[in-house]
PDB file of N, CA and C in Angstrom:
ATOM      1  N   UNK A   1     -37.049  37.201  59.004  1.00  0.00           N
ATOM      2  CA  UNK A   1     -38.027  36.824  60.005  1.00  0.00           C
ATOM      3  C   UNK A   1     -38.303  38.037  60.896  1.00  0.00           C
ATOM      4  N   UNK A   2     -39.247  38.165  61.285  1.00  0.00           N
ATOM      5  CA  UNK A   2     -40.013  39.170  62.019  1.00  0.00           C
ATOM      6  C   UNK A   2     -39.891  39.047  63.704  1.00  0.00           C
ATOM      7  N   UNK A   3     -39.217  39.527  64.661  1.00  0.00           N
ATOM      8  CA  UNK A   3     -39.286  39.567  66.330  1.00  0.00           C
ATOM      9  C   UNK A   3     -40.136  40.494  66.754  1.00  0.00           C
ATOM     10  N   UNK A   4     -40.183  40.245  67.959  1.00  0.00           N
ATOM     11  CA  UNK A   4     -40.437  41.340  69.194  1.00  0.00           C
ATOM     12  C   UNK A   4     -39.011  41.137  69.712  1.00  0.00           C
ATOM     13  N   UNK A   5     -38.867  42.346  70.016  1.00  0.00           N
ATOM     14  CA  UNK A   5     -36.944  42.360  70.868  1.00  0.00           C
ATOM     15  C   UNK A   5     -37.564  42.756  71.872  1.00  0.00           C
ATOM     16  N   UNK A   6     -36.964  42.270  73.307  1.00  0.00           N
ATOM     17  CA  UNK A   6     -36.860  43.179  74.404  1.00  0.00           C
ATOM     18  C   UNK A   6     -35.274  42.968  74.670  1.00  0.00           C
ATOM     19  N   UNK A   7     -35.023  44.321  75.262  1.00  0.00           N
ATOM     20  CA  UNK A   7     -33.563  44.665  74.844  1.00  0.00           C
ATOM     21  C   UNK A   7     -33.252  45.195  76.554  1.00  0.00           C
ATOM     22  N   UNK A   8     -32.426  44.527  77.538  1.00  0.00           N
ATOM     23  CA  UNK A   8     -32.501  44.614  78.894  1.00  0.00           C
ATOM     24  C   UNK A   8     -31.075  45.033  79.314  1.00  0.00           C
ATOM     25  N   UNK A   9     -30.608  46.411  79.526  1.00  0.00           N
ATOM     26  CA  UNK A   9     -29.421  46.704  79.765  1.00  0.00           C
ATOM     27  C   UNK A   9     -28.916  46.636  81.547  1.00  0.00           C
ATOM     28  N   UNK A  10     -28.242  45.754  81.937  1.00  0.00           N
ATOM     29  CA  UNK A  10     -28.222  45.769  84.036  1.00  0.00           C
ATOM     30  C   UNK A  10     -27.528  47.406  83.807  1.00  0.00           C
ATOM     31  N   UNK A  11     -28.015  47.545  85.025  1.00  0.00           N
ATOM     32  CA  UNK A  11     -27.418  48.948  85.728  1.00  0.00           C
ATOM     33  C   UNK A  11     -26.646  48.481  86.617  1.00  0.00           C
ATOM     34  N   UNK A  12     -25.704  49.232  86.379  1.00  0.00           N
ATOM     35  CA  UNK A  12     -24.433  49.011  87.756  1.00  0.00           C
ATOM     36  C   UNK A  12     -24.195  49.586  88.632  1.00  0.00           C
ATOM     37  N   UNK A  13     -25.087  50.945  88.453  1.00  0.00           N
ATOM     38  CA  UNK A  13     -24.988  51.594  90.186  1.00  0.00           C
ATOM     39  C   UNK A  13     -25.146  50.870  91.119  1.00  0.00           C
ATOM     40  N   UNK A  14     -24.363  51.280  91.970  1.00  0.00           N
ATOM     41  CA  UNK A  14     -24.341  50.775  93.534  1.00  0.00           C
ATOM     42  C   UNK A  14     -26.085  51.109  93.945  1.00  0.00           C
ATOM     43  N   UNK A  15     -26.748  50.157  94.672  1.00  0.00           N
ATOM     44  CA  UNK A  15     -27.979  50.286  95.496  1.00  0.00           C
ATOM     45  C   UNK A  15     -29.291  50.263  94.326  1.00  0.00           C
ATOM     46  N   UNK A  16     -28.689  50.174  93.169  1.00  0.00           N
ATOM     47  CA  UNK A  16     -29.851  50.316  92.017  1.00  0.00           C
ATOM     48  C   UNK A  16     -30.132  49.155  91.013  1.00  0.00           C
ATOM     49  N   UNK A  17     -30.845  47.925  91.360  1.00  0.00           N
ATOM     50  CA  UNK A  17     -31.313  47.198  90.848  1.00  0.00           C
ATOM     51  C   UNK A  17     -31.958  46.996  89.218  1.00  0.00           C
ATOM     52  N   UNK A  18     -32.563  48.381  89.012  1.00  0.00           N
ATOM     53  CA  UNK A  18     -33.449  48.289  88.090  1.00  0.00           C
ATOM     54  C   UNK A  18     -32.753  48.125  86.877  1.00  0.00           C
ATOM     55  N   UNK A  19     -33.043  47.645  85.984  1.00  0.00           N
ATOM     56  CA  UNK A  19     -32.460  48.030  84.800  1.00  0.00           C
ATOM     57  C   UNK A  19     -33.439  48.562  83.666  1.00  0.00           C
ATOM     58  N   UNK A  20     -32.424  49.011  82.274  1.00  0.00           N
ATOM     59  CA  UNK A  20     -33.451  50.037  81.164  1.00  0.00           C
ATOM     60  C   UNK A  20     -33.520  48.611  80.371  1.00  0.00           C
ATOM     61  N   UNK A  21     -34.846  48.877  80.174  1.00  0.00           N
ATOM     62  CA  UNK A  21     -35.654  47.477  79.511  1.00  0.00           C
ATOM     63  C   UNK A  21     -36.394  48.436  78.013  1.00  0.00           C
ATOM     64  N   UNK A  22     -36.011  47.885  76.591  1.00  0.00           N
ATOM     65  CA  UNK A  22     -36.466  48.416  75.919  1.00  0.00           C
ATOM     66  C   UNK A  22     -37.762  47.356  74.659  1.00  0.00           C
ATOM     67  N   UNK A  23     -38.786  47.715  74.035  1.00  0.00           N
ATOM     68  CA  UNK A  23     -39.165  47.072  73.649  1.00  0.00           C
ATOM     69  C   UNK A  23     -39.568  47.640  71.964  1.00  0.00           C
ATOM     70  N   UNK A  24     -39.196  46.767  71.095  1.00  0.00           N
ATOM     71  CA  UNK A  24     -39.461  47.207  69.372  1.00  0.00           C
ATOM     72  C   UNK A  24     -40.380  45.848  68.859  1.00  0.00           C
ATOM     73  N   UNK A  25     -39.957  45.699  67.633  1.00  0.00           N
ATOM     74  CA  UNK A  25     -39.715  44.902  66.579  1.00  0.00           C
ATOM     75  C   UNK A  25     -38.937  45.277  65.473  1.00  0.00           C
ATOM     76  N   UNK A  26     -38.306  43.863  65.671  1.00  0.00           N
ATOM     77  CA  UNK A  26     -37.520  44.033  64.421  1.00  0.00           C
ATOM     78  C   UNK A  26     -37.627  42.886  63.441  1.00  0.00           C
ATOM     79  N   UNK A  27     -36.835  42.914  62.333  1.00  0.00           N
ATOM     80  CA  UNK A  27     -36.864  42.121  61.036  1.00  0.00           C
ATOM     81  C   UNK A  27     -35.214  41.952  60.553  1.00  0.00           C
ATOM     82  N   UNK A  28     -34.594  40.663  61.172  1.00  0.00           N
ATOM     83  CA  UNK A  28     -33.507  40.277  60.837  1.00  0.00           C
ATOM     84  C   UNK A  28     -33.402  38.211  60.536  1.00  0.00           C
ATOM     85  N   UNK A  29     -32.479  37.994  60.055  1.00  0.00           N
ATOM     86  CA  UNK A  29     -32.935  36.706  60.018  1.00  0.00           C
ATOM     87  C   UNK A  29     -31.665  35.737  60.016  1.00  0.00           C
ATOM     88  N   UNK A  30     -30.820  36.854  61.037  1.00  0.00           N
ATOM     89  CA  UNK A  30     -29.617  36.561  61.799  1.00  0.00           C
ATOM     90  C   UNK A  30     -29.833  37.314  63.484  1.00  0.00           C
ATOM     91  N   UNK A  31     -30.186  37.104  64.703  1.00  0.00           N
ATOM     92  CA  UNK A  31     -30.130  37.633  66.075  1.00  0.00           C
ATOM     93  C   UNK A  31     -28.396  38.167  65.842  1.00  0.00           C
ATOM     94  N   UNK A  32     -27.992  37.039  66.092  1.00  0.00           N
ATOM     95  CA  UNK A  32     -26.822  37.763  66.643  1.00  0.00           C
ATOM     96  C   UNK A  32     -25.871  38.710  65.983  1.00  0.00           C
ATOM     97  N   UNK A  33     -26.316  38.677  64.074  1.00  0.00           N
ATOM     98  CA  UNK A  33     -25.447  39.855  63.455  1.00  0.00           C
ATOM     99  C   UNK A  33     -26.607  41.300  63.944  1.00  0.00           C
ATOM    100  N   UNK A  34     -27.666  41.074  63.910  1.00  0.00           N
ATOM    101  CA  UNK A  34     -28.301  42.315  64.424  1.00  0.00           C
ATOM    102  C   UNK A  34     -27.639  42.863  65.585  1.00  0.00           C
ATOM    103  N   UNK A  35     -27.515  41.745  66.747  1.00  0.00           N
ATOM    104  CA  UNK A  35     -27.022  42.416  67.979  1.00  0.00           C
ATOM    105  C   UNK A  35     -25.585  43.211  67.440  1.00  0.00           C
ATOM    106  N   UNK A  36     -24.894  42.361  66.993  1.00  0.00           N
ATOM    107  CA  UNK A  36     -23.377  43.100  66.504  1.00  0.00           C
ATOM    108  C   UNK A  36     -23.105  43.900  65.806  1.00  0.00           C
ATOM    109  N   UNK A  37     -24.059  44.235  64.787  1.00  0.00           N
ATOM    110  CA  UNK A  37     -24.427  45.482  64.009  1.00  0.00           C
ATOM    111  C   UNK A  37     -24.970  46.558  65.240  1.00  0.00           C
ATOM    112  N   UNK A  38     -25.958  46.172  65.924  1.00  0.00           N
ATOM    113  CA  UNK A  38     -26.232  47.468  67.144  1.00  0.00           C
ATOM    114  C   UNK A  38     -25.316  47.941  68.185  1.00  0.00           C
ATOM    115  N   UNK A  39     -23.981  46.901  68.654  1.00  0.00           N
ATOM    116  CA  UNK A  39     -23.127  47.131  69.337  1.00  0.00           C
ATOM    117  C   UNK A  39     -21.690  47.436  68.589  1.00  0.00           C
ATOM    118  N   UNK A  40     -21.724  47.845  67.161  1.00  0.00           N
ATOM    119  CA  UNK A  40     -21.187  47.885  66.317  1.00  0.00           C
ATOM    120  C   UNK A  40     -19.678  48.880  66.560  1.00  0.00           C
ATOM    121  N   UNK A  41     -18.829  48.516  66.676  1.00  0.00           N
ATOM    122  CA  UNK A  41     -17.094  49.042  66.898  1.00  0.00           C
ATOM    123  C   UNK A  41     -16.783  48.937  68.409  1.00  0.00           C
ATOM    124  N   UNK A  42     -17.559  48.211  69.105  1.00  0.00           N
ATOM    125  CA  UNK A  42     -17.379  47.932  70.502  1.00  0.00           C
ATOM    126  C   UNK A  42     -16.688  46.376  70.472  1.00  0.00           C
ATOM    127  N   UNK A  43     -15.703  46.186  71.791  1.00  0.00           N
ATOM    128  CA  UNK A  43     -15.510  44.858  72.016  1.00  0.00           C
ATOM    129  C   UNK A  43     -16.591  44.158  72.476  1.00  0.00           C
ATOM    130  N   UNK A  44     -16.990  42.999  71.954  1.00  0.00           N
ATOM    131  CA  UNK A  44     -18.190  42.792  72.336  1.00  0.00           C
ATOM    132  C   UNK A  44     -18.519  41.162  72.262  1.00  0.00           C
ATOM    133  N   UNK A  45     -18.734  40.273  73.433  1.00  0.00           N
ATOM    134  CA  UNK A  45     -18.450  38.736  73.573  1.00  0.00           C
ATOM    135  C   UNK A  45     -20.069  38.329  73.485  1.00  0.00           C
ATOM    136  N   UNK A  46     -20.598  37.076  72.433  1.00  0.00           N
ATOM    137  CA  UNK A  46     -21.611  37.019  72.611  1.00  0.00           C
ATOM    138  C   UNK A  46     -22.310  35.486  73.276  1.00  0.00           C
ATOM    139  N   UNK A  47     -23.129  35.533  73.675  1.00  0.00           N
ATOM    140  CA  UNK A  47     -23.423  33.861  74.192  1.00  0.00           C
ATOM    141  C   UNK A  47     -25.019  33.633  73.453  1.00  0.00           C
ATOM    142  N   UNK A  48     -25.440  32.809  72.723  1.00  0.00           N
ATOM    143  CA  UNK A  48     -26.643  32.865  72.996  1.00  0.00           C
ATOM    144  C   UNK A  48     -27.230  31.408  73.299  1.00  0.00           C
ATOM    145  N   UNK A  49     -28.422  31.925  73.388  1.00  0.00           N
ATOM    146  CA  UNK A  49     -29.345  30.930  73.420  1.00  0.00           C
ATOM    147  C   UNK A  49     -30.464  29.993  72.615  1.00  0.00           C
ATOM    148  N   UNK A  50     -30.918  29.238  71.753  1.00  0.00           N
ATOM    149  CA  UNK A  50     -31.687  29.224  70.863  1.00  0.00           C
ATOM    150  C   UNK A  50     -32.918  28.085  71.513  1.00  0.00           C
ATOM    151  N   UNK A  51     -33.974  28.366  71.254  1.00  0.00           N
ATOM    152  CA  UNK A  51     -35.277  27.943  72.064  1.00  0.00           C
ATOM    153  C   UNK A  51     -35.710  26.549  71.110  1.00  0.00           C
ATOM    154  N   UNK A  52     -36.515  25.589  71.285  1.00  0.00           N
ATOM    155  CA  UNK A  52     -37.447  24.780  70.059  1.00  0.00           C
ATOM    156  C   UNK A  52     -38.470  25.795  69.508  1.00  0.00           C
ATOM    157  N   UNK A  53     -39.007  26.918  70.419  1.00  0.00           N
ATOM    158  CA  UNK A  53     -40.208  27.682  70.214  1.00  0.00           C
ATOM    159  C   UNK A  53     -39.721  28.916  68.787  1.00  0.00           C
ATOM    160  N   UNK A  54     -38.456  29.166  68.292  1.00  0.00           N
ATOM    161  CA  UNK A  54     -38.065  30.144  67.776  1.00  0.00           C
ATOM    162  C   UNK A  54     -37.477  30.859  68.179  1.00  0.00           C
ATOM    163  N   UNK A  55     -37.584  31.051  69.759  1.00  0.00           N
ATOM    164  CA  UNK A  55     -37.049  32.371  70.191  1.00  0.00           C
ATOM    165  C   UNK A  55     -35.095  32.591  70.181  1.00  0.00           C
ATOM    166  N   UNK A  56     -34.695  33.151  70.471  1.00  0.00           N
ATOM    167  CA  UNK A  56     -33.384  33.448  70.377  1.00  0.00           C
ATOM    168  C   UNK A  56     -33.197  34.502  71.872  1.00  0.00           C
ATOM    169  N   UNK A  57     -32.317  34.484  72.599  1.00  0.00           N
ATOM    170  CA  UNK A  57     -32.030  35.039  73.562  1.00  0.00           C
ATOM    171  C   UNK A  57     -30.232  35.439  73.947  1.00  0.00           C
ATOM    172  N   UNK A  58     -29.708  36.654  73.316  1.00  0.00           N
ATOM    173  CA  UNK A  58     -28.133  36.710  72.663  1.00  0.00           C
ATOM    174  C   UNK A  58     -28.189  37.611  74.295  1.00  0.00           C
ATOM    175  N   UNK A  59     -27.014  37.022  75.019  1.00  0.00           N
ATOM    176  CA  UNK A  59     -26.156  38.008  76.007  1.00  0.00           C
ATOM    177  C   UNK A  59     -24.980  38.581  74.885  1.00  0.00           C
ATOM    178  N   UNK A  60     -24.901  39.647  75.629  1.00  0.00           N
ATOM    179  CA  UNK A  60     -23.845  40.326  75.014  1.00  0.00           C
ATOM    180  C   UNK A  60     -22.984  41.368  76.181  1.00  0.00           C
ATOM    181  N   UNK A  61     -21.811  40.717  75.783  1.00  0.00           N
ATOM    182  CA  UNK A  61     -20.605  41.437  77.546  1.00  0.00           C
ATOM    183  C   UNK A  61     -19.707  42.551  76.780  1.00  0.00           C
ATOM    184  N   UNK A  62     -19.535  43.686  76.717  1.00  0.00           N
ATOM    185  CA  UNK A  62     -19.646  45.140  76.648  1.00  0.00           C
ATOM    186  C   UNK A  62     -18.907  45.825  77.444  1.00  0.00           C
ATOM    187  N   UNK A  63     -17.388  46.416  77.257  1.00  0.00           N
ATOM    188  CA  UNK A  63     -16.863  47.248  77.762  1.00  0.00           C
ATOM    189  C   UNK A  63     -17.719  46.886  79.807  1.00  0.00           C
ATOM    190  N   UNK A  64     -17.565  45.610  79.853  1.00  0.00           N
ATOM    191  CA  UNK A  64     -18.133  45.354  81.345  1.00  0.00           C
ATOM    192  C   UNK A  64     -19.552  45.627  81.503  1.00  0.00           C
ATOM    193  N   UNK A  65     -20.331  46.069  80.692  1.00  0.00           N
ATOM    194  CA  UNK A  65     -21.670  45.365  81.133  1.00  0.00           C
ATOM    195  C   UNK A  65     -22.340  44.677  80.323  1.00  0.00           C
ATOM    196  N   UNK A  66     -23.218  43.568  80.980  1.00  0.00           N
ATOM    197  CA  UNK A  66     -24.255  43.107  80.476  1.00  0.00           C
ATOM    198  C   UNK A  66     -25.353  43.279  79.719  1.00  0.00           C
ATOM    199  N   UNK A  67     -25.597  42.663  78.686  1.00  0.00           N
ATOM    200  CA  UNK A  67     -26.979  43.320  77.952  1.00  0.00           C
ATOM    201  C   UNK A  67     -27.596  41.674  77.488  1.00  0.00           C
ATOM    202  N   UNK A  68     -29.058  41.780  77.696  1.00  0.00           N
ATOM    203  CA  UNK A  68     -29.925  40.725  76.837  1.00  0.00           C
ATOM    204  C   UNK A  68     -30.781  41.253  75.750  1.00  0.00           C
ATOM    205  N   UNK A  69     -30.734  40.191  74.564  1.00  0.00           N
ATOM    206  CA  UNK A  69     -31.517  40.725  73.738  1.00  0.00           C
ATOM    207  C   UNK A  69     -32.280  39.572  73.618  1.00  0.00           C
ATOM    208  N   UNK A  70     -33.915  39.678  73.983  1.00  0.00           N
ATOM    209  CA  UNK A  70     -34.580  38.391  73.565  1.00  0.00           C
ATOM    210  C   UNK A  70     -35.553  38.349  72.558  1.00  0.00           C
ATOM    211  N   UNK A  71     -35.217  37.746  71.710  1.00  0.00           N
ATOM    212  CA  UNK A  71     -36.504  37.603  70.140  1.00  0.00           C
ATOM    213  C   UNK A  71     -37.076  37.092  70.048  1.00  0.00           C
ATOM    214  N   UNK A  72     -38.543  37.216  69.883  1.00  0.00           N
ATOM    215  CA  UNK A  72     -39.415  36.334  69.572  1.00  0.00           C
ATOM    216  C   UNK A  72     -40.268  36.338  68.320  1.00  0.00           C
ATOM    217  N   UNK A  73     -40.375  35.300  68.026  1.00  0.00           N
ATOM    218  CA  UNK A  73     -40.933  35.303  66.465  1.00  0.00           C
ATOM    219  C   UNK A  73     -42.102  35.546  67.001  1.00  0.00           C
ATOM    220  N   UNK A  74     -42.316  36.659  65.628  1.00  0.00           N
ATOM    221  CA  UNK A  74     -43.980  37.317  65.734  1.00  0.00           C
ATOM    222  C   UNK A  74     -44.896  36.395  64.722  1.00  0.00           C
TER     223      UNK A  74
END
């Protein structure tokens, strides 16, 4: 199956809100082995989410930070 990923890493500096927000497509037809293949030899805890609409939305907790990956079927 075919996504749009946006891929949202928090920043943890002190006073710095923003975070690095990335945007592709990809073609997997597993979310969460993609995510674990991209975070691949890291400890890495996953939660997700699954929509009625298709979408998929995997947190993933990372040597202490946060990351979202949200898919949407194209």
């Amino acid at each position: 199956m075919e996504y749009e990923l946006v891929h949202e890493i928090q920043n943890l500096c002190p006073n710095n809100q923003m975070r690095d927000i990335f945007f592709t497509e990809v073609e997997t037809e597993d979310p969460e082995d993609y995510v674990r293949q991209k975070l691949r030899g890291k400890s890495v805890e996953l939660t997700t989410d699954r929509k009625n609409d298709g979408s998929v939305t995997v947190y993933a907790s990372c040597d202490g930070l946060t990351q979202k990956f949200i898919f949407t079927p194209i």
